[in-house]
PDB file of N, CA and C in Angstrom:
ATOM      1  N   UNK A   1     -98.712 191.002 233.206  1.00  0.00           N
ATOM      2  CA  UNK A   1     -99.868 191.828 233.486  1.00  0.00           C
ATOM      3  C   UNK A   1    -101.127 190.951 233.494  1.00  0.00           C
ATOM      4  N   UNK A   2    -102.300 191.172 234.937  1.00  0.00           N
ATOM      5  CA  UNK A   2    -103.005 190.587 234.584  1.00  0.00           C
ATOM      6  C   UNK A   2    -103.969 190.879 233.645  1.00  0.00           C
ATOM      7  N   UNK A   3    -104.865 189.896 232.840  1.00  0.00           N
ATOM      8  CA  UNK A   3    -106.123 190.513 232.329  1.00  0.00           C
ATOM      9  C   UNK A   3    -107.417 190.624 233.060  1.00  0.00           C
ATOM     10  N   UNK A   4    -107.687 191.905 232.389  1.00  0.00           N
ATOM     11  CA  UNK A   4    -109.103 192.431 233.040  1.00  0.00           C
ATOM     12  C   UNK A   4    -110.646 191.197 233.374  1.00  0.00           C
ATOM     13  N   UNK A   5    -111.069 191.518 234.539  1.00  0.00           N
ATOM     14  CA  UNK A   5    -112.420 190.250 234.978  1.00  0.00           C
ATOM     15  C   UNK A   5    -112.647 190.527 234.032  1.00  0.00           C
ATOM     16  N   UNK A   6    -113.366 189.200 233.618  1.00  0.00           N
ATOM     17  CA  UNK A   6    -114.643 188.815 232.574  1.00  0.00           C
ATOM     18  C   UNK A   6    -115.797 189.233 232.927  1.00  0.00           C
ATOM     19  N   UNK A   7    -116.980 190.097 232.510  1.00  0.00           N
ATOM     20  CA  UNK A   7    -117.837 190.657 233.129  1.00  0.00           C
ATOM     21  C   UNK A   7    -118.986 189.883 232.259  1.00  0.00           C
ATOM     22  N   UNK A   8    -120.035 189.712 233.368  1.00  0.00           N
ATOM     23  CA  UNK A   8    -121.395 189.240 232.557  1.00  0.00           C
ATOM     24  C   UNK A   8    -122.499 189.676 233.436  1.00  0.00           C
ATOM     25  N   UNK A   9    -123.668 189.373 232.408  1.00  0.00           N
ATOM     26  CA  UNK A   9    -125.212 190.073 232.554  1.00  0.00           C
ATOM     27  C   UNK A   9    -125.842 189.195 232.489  1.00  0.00           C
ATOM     28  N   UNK A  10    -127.143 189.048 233.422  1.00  0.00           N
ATOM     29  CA  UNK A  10    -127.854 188.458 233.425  1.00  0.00           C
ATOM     30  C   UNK A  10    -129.345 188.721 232.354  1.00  0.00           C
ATOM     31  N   UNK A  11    -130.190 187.553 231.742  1.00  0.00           N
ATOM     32  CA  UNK A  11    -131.081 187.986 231.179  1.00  0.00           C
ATOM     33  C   UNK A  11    -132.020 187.380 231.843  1.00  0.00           C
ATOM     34  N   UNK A  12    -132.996 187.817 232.403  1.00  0.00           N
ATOM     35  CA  UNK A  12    -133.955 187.232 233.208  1.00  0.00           C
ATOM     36  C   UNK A  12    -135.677 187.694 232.986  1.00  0.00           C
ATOM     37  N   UNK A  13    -136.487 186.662 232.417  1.00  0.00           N
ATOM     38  CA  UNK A  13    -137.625 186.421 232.373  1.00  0.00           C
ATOM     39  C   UNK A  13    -138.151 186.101 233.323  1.00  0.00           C
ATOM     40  N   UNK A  14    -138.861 187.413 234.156  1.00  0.00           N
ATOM     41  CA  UNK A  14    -139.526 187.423 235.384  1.00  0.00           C
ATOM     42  C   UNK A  14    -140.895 186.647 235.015  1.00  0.00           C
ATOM     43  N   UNK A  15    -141.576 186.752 233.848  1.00  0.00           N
ATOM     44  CA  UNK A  15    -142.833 185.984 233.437  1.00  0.00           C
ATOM     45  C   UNK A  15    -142.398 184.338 233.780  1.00  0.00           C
ATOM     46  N   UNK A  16    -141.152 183.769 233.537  1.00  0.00           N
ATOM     47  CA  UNK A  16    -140.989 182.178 233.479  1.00  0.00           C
ATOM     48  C   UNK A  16    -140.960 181.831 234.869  1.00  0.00           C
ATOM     49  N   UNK A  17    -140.387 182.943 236.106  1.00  0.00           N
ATOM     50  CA  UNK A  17    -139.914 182.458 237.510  1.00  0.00           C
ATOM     51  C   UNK A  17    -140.801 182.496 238.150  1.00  0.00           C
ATOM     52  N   UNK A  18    -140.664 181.476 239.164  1.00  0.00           N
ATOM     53  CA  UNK A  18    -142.153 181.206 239.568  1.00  0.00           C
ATOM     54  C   UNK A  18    -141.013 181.631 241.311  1.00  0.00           C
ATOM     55  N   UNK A  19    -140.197 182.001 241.166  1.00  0.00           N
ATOM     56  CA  UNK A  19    -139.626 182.556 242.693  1.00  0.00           C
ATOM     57  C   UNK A  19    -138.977 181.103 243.802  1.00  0.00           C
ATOM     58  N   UNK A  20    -138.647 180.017 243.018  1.00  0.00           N
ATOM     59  CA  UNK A  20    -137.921 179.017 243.578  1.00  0.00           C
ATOM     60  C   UNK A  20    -137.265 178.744 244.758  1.00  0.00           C
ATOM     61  N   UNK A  21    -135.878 179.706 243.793  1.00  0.00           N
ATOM     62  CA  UNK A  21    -135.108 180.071 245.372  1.00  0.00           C
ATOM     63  C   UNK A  21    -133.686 179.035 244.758  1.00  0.00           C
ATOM     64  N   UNK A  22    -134.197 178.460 243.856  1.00  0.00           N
ATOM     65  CA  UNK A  22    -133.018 176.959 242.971  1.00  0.00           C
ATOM     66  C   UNK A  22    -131.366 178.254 242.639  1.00  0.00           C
ATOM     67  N   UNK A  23    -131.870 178.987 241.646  1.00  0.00           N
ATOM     68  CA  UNK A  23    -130.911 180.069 241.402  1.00  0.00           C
ATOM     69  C   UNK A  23    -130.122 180.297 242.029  1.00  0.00           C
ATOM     70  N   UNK A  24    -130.373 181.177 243.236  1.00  0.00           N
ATOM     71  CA  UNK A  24    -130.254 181.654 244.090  1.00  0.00           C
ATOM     72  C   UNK A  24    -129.132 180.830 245.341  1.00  0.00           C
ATOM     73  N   UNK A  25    -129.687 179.132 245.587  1.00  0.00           N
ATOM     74  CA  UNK A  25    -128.804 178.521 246.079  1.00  0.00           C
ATOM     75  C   UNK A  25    -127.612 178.058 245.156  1.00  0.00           C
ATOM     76  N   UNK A  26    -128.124 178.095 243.993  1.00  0.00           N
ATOM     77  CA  UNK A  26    -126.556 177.354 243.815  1.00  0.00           C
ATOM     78  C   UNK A  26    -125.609 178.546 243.076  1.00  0.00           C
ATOM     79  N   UNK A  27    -125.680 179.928 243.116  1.00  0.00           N
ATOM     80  CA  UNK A  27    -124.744 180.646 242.968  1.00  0.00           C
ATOM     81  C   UNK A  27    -123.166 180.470 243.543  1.00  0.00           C
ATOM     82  N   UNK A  28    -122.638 180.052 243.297  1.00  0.00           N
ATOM     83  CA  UNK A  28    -121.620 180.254 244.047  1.00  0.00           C
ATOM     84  C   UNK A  28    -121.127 181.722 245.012  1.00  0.00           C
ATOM     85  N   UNK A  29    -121.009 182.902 244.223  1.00  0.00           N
ATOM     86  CA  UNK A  29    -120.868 183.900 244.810  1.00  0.00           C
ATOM     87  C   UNK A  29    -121.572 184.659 244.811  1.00  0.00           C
ATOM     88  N   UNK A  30    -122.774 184.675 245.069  1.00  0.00           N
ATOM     89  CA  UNK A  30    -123.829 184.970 245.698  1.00  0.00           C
ATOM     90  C   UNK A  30    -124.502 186.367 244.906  1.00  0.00           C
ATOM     91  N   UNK A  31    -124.574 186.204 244.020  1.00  0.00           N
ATOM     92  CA  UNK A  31    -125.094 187.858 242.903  1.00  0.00           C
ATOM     93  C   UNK A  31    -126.351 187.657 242.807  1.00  0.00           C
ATOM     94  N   UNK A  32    -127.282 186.337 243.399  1.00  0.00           N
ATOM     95  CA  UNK A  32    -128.743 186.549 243.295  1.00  0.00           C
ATOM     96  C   UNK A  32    -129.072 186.302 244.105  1.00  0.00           C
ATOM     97  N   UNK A  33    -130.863 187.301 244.148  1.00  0.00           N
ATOM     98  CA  UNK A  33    -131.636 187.550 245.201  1.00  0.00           C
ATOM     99  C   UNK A  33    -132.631 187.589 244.828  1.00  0.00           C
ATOM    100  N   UNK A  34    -133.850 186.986 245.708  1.00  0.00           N
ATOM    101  CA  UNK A  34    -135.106 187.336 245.111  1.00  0.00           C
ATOM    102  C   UNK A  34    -135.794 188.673 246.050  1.00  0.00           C
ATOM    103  N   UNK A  35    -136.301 188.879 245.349  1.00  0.00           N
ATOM    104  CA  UNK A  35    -137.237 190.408 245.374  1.00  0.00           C
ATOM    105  C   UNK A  35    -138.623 190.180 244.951  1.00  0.00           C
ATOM    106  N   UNK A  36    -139.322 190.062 245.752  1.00  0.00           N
ATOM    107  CA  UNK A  36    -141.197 190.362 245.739  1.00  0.00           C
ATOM    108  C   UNK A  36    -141.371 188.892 245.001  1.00  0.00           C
ATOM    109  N   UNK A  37    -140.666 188.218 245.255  1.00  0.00           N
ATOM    110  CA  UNK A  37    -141.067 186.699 244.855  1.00  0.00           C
ATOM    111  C   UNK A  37    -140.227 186.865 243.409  1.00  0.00           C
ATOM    112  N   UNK A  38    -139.203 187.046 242.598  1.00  0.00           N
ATOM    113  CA  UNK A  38    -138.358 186.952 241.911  1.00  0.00           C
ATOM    114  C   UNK A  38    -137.035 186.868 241.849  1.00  0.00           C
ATOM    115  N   UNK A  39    -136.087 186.193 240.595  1.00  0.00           N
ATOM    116  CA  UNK A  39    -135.500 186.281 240.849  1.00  0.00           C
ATOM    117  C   UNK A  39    -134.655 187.841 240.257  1.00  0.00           C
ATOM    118  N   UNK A  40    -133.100 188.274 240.709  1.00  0.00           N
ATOM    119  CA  UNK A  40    -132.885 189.297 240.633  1.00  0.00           C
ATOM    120  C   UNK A  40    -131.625 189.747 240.979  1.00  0.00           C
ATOM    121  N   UNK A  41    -130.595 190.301 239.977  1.00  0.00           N
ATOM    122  CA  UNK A  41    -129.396 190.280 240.257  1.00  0.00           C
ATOM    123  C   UNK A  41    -128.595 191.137 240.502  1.00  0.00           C
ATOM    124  N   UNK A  42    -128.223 190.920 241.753  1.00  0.00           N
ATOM    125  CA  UNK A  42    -127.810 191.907 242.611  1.00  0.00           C
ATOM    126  C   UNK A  42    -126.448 192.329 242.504  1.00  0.00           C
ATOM    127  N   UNK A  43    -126.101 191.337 242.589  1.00  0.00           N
ATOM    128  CA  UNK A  43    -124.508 191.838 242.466  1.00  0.00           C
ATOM    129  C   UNK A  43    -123.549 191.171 241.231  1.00  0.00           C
ATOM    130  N   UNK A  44    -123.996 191.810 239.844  1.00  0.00           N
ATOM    131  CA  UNK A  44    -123.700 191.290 238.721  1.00  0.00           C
ATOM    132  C   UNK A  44    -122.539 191.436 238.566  1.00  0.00           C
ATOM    133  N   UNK A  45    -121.511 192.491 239.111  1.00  0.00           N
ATOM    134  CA  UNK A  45    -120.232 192.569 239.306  1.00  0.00           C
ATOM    135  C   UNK A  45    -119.480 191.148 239.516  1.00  0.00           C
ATOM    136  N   UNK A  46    -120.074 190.756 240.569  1.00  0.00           N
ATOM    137  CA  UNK A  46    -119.475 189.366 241.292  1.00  0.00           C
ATOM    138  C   UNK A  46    -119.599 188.254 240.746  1.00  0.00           C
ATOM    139  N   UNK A  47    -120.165 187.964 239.473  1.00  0.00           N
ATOM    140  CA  UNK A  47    -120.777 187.093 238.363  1.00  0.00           C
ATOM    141  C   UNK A  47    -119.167 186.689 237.967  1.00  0.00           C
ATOM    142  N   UNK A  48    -118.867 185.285 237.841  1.00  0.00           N
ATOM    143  CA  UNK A  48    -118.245 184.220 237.380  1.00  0.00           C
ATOM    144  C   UNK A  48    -118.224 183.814 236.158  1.00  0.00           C
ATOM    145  N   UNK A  49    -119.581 183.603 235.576  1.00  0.00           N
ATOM    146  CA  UNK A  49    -119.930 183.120 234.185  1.00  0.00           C
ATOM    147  C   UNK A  49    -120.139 181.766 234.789  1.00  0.00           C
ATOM    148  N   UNK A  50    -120.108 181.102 235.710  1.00  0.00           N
ATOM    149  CA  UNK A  50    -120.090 179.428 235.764  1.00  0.00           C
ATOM    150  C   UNK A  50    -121.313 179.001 235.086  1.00  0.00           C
ATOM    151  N   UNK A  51    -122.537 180.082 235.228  1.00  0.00           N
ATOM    152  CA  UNK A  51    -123.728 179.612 234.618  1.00  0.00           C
ATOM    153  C   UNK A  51    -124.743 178.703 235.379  1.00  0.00           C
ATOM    154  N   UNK A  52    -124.297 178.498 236.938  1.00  0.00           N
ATOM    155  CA  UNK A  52    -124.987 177.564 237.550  1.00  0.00           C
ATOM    156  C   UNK A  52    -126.643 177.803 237.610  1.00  0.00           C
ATOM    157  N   UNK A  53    -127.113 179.021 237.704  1.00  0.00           N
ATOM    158  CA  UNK A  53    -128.264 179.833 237.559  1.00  0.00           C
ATOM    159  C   UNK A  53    -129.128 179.183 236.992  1.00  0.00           C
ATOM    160  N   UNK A  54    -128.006 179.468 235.719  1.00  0.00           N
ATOM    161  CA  UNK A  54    -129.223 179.468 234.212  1.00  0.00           C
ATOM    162  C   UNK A  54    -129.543 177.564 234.359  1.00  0.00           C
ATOM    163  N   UNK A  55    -128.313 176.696 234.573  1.00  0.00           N
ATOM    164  CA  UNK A  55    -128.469 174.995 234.020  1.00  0.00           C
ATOM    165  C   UNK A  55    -129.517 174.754 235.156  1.00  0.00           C
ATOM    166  N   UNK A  56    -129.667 175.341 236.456  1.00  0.00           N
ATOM    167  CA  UNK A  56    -130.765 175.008 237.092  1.00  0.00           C
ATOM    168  C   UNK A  56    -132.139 175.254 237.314  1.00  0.00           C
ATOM    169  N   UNK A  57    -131.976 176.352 236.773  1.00  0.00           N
ATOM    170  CA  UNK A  57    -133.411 176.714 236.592  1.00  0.00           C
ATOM    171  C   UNK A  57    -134.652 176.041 236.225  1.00  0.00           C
ATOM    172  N   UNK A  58    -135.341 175.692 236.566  1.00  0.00           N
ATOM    173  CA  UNK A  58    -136.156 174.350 236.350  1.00  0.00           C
ATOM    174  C   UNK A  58    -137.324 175.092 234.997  1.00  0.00           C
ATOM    175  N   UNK A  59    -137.314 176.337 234.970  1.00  0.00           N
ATOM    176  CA  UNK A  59    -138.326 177.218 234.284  1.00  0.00           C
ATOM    177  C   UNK A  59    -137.666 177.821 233.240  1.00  0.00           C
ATOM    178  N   UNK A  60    -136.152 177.713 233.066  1.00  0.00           N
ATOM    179  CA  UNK A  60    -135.656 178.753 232.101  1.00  0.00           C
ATOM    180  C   UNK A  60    -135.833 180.016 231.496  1.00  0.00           C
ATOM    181  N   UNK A  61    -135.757 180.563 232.863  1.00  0.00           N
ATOM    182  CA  UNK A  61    -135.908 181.920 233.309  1.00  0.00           C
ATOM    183  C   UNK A  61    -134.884 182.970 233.286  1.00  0.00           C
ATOM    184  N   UNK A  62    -133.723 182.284 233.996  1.00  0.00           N
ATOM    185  CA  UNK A  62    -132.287 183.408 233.698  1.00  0.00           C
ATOM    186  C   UNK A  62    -131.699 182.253 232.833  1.00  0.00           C
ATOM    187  N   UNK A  63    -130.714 183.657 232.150  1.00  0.00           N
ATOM    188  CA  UNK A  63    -129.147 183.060 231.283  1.00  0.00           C
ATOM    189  C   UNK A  63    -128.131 184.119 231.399  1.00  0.00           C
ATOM    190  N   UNK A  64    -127.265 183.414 231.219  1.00  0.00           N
ATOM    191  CA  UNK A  64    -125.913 184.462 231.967  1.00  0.00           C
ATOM    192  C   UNK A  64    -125.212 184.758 230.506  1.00  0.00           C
ATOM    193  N   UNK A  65    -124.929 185.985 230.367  1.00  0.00           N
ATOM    194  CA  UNK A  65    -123.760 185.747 229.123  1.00  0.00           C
ATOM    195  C   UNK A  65    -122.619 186.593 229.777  1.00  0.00           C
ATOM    196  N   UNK A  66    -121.588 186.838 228.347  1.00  0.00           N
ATOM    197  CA  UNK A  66    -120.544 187.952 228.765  1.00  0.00           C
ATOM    198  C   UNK A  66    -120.825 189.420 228.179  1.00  0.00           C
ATOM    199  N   UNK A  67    -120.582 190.118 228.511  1.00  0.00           N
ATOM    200  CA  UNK A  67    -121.038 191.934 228.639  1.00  0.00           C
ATOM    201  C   UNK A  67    -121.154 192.400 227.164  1.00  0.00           C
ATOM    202  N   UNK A  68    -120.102 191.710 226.621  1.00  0.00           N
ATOM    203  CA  UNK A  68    -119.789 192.186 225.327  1.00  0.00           C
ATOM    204  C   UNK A  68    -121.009 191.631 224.510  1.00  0.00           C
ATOM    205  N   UNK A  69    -122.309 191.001 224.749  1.00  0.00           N
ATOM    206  CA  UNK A  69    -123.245 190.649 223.932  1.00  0.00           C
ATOM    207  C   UNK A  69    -124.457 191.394 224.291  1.00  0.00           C
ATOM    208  N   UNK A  70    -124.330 192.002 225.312  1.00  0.00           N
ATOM    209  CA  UNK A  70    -124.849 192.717 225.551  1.00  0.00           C
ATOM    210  C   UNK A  70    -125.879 193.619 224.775  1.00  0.00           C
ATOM    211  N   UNK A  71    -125.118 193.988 224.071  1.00  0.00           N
ATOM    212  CA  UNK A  71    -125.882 195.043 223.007  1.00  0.00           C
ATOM    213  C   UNK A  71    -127.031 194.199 222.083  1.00  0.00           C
ATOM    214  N   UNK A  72    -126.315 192.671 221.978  1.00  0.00           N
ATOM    215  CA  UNK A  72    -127.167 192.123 220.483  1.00  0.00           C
ATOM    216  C   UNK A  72    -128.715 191.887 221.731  1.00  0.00           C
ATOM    217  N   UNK A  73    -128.771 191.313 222.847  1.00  0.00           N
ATOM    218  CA  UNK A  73    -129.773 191.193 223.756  1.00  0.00           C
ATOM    219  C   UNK A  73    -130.692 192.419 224.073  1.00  0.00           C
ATOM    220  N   UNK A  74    -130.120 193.584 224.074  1.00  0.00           N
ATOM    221  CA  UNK A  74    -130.699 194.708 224.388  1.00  0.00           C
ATOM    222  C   UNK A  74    -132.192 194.634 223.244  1.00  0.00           C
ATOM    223  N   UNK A  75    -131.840 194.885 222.265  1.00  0.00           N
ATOM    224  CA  UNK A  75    -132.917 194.856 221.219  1.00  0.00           C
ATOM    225  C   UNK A  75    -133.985 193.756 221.298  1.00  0.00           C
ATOM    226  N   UNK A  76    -133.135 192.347 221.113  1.00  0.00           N
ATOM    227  CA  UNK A  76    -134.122 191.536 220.983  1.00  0.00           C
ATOM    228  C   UNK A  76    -134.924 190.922 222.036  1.00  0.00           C
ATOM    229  N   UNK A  77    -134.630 190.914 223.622  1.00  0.00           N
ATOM    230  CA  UNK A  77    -135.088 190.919 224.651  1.00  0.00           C
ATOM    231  C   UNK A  77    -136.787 191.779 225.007  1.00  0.00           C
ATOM    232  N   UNK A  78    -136.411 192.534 224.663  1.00  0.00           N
ATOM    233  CA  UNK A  78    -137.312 193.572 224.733  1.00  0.00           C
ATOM    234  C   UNK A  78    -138.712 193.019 223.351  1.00  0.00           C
ATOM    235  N   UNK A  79    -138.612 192.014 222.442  1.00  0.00           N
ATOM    236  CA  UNK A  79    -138.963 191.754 221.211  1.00  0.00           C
ATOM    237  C   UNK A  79    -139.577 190.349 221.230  1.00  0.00           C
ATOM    238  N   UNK A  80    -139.644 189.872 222.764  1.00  0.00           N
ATOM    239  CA  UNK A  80    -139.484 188.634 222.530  1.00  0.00           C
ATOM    240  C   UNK A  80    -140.991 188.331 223.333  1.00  0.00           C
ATOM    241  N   UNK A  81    -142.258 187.470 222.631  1.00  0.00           N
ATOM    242  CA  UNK A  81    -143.626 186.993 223.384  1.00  0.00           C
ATOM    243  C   UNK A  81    -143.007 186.158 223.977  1.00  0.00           C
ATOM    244  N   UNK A  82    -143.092 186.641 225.435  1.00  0.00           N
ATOM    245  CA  UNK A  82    -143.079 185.792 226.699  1.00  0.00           C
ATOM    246  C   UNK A  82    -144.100 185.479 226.649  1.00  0.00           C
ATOM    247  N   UNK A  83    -145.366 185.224 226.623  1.00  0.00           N
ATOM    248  CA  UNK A  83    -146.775 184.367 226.570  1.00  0.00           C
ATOM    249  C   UNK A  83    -146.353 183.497 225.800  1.00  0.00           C
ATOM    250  N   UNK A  84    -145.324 183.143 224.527  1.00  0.00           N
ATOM    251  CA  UNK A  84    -145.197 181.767 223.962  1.00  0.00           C
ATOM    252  C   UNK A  84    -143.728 180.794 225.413  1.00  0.00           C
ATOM    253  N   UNK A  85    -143.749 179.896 224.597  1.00  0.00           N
ATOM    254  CA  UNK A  85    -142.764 178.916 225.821  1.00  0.00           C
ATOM    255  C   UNK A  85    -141.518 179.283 225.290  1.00  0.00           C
ATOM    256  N   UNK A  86    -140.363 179.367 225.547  1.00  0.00           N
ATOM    257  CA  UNK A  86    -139.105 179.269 225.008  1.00  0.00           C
ATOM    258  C   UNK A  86    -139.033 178.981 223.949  1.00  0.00           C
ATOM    259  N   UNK A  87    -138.732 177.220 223.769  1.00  0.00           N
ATOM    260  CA  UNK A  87    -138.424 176.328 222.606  1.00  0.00           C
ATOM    261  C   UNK A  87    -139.901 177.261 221.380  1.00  0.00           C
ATOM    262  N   UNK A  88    -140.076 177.811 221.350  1.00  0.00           N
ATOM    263  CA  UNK A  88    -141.431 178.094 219.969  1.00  0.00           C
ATOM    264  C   UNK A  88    -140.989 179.551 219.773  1.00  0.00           C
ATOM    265  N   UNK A  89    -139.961 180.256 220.658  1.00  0.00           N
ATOM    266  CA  UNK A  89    -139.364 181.262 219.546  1.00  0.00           C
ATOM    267  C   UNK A  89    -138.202 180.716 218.981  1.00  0.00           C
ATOM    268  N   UNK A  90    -138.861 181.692 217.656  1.00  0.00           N
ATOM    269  CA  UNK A  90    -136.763 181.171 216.943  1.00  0.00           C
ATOM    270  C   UNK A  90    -136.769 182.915 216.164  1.00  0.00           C
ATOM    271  N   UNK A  91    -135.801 183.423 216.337  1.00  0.00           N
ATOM    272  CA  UNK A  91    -135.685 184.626 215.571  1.00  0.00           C
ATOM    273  C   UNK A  91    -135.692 184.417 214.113  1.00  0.00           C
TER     274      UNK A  91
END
């Protein structure tokens, strides 16, 4: 029997993307798109996990996880000063 796809979500800080287009090319199967100058994920179904997104991102803007973490991101996403840089939050 096979096992069920691995499903993942994107977390994406529209404040960090400056609308590149980097993402976007190196998807392999093609789940991002930009929208009004962002990036934006379209077809999260079709998500791999390879992570190519997130290692290119020159702004560290998206990160890919798997579904099942989902929940711990929900909360703290929403919690997080995007006006500071990445590296200067630490929970």
């Amino acid at each position: 029997m096979a096992e069920p796809k691995k499903k993942f979500f994107h977390v994406i800080r529209e404040n960090y993307c400056k609308g590149c287009n980097i993402c976007v090319a190196f998807c392999p199967k093609r789940v991002l798109e930009l929208r009004n100058g962002k990036v934006f994920a379209a077809r999260p179904d079709d998500c791999i996990g390879c992570r190519m997104c997130e290692l290119r991102c020159p702004d560290f803007a998206i990160e890919v996880h798997p579904l099942e973490e989902k929940a711990k991101f929900e909360h703290s996403v929403n919690h997080i000063d995007l006006s500071l840089p990445p590296e200067a939050y630490h929970a």
